[in-house]
PDB file of N, CA and C in Angstrom:
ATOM      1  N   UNK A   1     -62.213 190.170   9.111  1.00  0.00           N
ATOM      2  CA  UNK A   1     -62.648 189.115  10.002  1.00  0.00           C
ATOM      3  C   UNK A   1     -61.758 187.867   9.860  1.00  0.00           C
ATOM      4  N   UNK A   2     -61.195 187.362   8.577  1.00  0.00           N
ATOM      5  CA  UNK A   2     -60.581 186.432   8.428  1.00  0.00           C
ATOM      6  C   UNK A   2     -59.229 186.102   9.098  1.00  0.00           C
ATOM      7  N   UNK A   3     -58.849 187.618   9.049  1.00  0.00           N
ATOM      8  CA  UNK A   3     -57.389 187.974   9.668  1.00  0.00           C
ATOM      9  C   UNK A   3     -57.283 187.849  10.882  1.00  0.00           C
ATOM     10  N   UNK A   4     -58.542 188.150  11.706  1.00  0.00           N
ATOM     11  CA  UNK A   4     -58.814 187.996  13.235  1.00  0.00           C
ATOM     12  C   UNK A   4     -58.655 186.770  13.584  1.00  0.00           C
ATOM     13  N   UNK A   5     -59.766 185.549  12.617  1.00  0.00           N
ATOM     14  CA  UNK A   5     -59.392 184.434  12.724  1.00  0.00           C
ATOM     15  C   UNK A   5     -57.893 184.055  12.649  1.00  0.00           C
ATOM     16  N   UNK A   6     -57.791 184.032  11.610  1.00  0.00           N
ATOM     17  CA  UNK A   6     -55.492 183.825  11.637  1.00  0.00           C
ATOM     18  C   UNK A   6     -55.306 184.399  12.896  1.00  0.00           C
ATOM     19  N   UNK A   7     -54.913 185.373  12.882  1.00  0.00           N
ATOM     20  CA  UNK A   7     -54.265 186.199  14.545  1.00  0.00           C
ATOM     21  C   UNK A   7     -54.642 184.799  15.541  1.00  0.00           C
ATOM     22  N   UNK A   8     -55.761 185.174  16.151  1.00  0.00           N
ATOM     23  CA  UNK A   8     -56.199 183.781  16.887  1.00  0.00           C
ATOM     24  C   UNK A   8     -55.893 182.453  16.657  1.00  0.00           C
ATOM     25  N   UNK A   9     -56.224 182.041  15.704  1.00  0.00           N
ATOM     26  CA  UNK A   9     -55.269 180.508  15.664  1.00  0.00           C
ATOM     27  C   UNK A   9     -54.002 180.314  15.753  1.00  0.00           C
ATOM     28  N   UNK A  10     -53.559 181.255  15.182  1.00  0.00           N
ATOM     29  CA  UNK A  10     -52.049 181.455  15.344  1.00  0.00           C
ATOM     30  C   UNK A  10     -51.399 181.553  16.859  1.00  0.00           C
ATOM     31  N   UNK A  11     -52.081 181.980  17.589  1.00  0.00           N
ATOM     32  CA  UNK A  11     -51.523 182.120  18.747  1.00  0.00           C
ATOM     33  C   UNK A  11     -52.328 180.974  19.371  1.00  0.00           C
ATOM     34  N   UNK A  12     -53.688 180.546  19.735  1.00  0.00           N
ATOM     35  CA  UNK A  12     -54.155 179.437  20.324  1.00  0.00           C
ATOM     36  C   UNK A  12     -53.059 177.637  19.974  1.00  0.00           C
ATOM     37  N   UNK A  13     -52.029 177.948  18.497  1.00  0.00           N
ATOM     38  CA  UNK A  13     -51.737 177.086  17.752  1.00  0.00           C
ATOM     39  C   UNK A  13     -50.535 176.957  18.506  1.00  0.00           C
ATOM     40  N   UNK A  14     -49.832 178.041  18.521  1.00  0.00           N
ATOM     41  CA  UNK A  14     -48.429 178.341  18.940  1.00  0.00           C
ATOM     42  C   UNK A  14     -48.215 178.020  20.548  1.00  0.00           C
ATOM     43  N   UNK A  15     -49.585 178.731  21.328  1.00  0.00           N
ATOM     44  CA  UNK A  15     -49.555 178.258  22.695  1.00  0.00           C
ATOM     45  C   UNK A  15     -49.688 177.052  23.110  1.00  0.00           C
ATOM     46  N   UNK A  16     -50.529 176.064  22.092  1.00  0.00           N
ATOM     47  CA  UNK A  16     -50.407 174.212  22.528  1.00  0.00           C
ATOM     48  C   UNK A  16     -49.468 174.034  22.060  1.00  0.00           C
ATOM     49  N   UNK A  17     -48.784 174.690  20.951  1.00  0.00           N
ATOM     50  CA  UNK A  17     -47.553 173.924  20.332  1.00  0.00           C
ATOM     51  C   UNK A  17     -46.385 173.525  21.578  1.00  0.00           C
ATOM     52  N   UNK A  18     -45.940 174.950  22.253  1.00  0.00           N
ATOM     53  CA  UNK A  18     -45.407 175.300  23.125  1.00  0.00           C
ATOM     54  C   UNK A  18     -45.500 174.555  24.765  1.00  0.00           C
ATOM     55  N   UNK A  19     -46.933 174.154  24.771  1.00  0.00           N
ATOM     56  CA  UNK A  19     -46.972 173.251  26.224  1.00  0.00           C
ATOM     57  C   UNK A  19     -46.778 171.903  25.637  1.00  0.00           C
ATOM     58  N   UNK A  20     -47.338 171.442  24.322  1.00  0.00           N
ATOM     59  CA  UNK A  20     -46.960 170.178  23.900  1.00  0.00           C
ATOM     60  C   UNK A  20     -45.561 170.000  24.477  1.00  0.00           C
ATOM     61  N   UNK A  21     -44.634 170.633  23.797  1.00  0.00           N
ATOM     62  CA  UNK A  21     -43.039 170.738  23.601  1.00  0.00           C
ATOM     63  C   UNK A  21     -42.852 170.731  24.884  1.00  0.00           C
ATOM     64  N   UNK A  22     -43.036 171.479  25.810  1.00  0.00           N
ATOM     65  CA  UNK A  22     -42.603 171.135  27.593  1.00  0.00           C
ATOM     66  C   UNK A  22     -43.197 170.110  27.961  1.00  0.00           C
ATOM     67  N   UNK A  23     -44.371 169.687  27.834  1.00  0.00           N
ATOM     68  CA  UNK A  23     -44.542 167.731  28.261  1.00  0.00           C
ATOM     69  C   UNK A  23     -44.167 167.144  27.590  1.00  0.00           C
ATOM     70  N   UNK A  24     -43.518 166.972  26.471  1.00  0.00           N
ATOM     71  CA  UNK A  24     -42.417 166.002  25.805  1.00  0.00           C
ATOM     72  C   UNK A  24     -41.152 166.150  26.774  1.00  0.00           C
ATOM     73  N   UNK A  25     -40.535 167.665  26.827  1.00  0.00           N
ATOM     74  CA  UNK A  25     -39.290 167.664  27.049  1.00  0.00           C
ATOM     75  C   UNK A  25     -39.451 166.980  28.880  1.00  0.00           C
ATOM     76  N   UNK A  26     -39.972 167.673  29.415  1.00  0.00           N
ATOM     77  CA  UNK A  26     -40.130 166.965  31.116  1.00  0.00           C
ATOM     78  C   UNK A  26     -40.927 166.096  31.344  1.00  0.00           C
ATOM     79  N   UNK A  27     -41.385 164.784  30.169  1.00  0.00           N
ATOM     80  CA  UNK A  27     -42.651 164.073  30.795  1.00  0.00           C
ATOM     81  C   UNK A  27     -42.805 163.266  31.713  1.00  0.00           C
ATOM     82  N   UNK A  28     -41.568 163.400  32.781  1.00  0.00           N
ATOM     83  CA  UNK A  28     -41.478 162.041  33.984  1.00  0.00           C
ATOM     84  C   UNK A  28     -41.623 162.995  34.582  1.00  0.00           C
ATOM     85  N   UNK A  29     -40.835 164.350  35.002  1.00  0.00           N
ATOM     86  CA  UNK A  29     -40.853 164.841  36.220  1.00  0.00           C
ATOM     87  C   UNK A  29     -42.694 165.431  36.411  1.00  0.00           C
ATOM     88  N   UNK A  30     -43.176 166.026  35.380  1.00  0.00           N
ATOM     89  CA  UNK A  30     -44.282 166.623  35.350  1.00  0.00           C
ATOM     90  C   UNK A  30     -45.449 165.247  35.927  1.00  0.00           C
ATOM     91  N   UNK A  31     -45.365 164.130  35.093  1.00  0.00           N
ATOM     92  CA  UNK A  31     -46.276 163.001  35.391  1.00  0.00           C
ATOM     93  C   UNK A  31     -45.842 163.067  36.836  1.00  0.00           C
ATOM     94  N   UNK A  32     -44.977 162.846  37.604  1.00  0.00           N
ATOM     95  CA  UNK A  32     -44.624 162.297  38.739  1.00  0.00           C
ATOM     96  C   UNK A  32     -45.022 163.331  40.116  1.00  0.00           C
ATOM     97  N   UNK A  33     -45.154 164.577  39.627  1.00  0.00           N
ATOM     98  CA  UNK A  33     -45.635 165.637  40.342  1.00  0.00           C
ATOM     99  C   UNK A  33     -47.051 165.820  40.028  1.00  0.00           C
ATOM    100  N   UNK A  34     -47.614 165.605  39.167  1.00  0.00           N
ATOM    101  CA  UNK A  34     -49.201 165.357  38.809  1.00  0.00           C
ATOM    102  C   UNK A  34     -49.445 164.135  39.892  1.00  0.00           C
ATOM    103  N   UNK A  35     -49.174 162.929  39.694  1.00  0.00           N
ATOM    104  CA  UNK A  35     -49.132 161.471  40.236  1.00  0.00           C
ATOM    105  C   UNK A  35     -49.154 161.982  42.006  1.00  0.00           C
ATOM    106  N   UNK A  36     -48.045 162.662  42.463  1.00  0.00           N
ATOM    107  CA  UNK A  36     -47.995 162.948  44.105  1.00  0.00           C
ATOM    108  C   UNK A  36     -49.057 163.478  44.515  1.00  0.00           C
ATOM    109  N   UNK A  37     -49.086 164.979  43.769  1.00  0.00           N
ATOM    110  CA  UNK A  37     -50.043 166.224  44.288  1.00  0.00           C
ATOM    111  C   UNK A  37     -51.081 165.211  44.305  1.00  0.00           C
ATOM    112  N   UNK A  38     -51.916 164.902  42.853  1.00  0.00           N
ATOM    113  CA  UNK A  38     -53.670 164.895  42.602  1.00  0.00           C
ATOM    114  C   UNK A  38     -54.237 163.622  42.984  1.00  0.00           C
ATOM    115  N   UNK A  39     -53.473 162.281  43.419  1.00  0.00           N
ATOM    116  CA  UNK A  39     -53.650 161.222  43.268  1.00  0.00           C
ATOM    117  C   UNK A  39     -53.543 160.441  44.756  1.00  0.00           C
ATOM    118  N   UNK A  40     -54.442 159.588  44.732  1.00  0.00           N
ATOM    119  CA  UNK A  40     -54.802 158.995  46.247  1.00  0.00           C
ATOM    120  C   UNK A  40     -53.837 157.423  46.173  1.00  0.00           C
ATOM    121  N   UNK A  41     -53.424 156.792  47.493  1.00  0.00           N
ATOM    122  CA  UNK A  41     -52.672 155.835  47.097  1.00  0.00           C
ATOM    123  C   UNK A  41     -53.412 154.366  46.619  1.00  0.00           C
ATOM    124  N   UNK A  42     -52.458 153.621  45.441  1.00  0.00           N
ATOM    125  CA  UNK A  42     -53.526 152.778  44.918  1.00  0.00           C
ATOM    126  C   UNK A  42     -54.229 153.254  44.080  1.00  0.00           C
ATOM    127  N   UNK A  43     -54.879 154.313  43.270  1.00  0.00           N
ATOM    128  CA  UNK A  43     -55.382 154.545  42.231  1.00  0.00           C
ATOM    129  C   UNK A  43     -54.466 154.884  41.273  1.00  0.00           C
ATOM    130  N   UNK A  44     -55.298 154.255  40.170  1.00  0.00           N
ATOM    131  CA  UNK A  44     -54.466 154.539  38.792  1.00  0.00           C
ATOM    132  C   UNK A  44     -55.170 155.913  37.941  1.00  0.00           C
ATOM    133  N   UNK A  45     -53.986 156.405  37.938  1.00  0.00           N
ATOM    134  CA  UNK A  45     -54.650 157.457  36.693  1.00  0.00           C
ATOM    135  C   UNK A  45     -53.969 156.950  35.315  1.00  0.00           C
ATOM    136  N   UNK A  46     -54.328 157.376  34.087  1.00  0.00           N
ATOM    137  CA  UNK A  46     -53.765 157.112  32.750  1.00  0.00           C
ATOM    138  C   UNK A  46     -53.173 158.587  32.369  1.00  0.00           C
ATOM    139  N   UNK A  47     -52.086 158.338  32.165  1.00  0.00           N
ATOM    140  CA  UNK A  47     -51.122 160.038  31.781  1.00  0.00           C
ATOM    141  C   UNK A  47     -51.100 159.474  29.928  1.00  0.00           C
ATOM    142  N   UNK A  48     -50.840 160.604  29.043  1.00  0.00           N
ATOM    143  CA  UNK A  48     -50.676 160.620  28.112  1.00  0.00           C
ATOM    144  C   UNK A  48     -48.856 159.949  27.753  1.00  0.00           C
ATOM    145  N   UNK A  49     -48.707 159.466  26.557  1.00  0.00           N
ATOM    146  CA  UNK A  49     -47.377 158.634  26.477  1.00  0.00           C
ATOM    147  C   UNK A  49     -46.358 159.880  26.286  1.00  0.00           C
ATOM    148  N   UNK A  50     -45.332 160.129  25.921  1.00  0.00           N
ATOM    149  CA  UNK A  50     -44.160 160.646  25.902  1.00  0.00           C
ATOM    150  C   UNK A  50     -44.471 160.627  24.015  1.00  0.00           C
ATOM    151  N   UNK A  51     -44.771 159.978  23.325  1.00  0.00           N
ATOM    152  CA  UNK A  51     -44.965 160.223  21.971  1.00  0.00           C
ATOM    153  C   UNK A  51     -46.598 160.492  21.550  1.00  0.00           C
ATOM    154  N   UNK A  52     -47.193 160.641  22.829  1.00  0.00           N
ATOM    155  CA  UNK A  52     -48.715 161.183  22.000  1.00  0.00           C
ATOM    156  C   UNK A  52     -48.129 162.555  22.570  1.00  0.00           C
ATOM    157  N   UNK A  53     -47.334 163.204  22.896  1.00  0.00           N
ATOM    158  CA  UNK A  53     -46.936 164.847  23.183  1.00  0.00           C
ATOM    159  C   UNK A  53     -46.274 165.297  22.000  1.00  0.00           C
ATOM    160  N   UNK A  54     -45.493 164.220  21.551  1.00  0.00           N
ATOM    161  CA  UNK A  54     -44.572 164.576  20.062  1.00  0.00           C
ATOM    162  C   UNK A  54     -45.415 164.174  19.057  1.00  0.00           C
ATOM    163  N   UNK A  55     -46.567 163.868  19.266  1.00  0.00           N
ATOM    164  CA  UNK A  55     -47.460 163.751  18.091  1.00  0.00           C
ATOM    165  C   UNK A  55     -47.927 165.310  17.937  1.00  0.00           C
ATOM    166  N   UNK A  56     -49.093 165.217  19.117  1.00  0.00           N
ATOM    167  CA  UNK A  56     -49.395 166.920  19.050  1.00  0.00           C
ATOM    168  C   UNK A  56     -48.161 168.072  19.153  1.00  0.00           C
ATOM    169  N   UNK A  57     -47.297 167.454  19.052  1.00  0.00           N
ATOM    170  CA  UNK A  57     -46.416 168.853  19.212  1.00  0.00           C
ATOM    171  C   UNK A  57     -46.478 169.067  17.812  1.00  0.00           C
ATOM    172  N   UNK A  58     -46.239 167.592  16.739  1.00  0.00           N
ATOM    173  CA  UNK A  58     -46.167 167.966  15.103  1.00  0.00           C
ATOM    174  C   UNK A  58     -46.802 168.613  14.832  1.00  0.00           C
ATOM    175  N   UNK A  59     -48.479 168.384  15.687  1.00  0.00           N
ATOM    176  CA  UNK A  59     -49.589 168.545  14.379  1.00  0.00           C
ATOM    177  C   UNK A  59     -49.570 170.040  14.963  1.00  0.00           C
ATOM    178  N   UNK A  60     -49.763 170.604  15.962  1.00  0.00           N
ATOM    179  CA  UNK A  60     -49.849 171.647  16.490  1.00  0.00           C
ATOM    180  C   UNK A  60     -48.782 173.059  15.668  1.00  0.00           C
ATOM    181  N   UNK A  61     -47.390 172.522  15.512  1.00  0.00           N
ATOM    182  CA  UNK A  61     -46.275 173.371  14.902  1.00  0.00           C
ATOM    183  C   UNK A  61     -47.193 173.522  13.131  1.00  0.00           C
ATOM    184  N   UNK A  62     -47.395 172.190  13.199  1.00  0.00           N
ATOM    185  CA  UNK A  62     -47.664 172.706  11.239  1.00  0.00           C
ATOM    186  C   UNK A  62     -49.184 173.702  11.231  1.00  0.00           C
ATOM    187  N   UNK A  63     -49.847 173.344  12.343  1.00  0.00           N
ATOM    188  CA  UNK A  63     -51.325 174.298  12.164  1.00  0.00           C
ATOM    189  C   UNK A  63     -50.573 175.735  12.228  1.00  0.00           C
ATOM    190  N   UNK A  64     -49.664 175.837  13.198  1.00  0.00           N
ATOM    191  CA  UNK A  64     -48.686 177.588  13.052  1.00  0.00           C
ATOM    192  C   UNK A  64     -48.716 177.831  12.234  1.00  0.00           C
ATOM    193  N   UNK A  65     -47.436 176.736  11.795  1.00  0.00           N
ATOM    194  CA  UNK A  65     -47.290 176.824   9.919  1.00  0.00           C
ATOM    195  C   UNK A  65     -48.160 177.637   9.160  1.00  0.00           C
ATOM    196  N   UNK A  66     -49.141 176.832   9.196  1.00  0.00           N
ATOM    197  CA  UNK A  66     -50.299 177.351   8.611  1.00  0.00           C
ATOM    198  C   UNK A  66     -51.013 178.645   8.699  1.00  0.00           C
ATOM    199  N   UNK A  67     -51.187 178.810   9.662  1.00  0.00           N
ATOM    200  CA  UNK A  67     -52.010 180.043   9.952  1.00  0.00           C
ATOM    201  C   UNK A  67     -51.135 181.501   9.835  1.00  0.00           C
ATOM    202  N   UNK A  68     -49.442 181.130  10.112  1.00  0.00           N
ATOM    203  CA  UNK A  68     -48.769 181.912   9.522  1.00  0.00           C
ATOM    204  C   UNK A  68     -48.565 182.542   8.235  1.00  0.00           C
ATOM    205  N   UNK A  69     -48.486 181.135   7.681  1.00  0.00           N
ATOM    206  CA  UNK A  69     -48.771 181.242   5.906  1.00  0.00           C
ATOM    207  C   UNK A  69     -50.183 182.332   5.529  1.00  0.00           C
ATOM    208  N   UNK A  70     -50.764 181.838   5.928  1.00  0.00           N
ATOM    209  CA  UNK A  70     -52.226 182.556   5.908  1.00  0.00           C
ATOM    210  C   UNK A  70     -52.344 183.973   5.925  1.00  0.00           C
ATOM    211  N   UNK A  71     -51.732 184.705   7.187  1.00  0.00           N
ATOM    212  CA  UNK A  71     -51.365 185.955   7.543  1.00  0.00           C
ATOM    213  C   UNK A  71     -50.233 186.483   6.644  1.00  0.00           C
ATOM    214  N   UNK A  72     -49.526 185.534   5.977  1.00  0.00           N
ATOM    215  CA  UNK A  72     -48.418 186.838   4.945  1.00  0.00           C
ATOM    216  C   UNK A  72     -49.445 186.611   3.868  1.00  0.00           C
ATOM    217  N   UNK A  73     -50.238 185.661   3.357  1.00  0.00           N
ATOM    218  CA  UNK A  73     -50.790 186.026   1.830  1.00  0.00           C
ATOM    219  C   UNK A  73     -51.667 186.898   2.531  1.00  0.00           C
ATOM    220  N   UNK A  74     -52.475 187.476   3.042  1.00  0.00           N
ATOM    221  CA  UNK A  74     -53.276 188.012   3.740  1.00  0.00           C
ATOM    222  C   UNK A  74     -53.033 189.240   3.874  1.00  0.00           C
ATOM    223  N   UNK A  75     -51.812 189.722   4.155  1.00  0.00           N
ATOM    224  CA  UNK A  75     -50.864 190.836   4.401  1.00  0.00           C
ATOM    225  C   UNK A  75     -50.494 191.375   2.920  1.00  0.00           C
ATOM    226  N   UNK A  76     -49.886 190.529   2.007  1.00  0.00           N
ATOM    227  CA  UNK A  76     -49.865 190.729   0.669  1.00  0.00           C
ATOM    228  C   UNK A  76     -51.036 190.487  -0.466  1.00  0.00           C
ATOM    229  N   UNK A  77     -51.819 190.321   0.155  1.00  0.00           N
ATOM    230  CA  UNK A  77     -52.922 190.745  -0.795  1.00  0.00           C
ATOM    231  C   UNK A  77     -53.840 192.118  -1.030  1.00  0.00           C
ATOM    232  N   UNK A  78     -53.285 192.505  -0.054  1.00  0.00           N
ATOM    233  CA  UNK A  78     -53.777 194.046   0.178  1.00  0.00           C
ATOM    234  C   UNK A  78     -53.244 195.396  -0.534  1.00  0.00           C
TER     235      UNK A  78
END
């Protein structure tokens, strides 16, 4: 059961890691196409900054980290 857990975080971890990392890398063009499509003229929406994406991109890569780690002692304990 534990291992199931790892498997799963590991990939739920890896998949935000991964969209984090593309709204860092494109965060004008993406905001600006969010902003056209969803948004009426004159309203403000609040988009996330360009460094709260490289925040979660950190914390997101080290939870991998982690859950990777997890799965080789896991693997070698057997």
């Amino acid at each position: 059961m534990i291992e199931l857990l790892g498997w799963a975080g590991l990939v739920i971890c890896f998949v935000l890691m991964l969209y984090h990392r593309y709204m860092h890398a494109n965060h004008d063009r993406v905001y600006a196409y969010i902003k056209q499509k969803y948004t009426e003229e004159g309203s403000q929406m609040a988009f996330p900054s360009k460094e709260d994406h490289a925040g979660y991109y950190r914390k997101y890569s080290n939870y991998t980290i982690f859950f990777a780690c997890l799965l080789i002692i896991l693997s070698f304990s057997r």
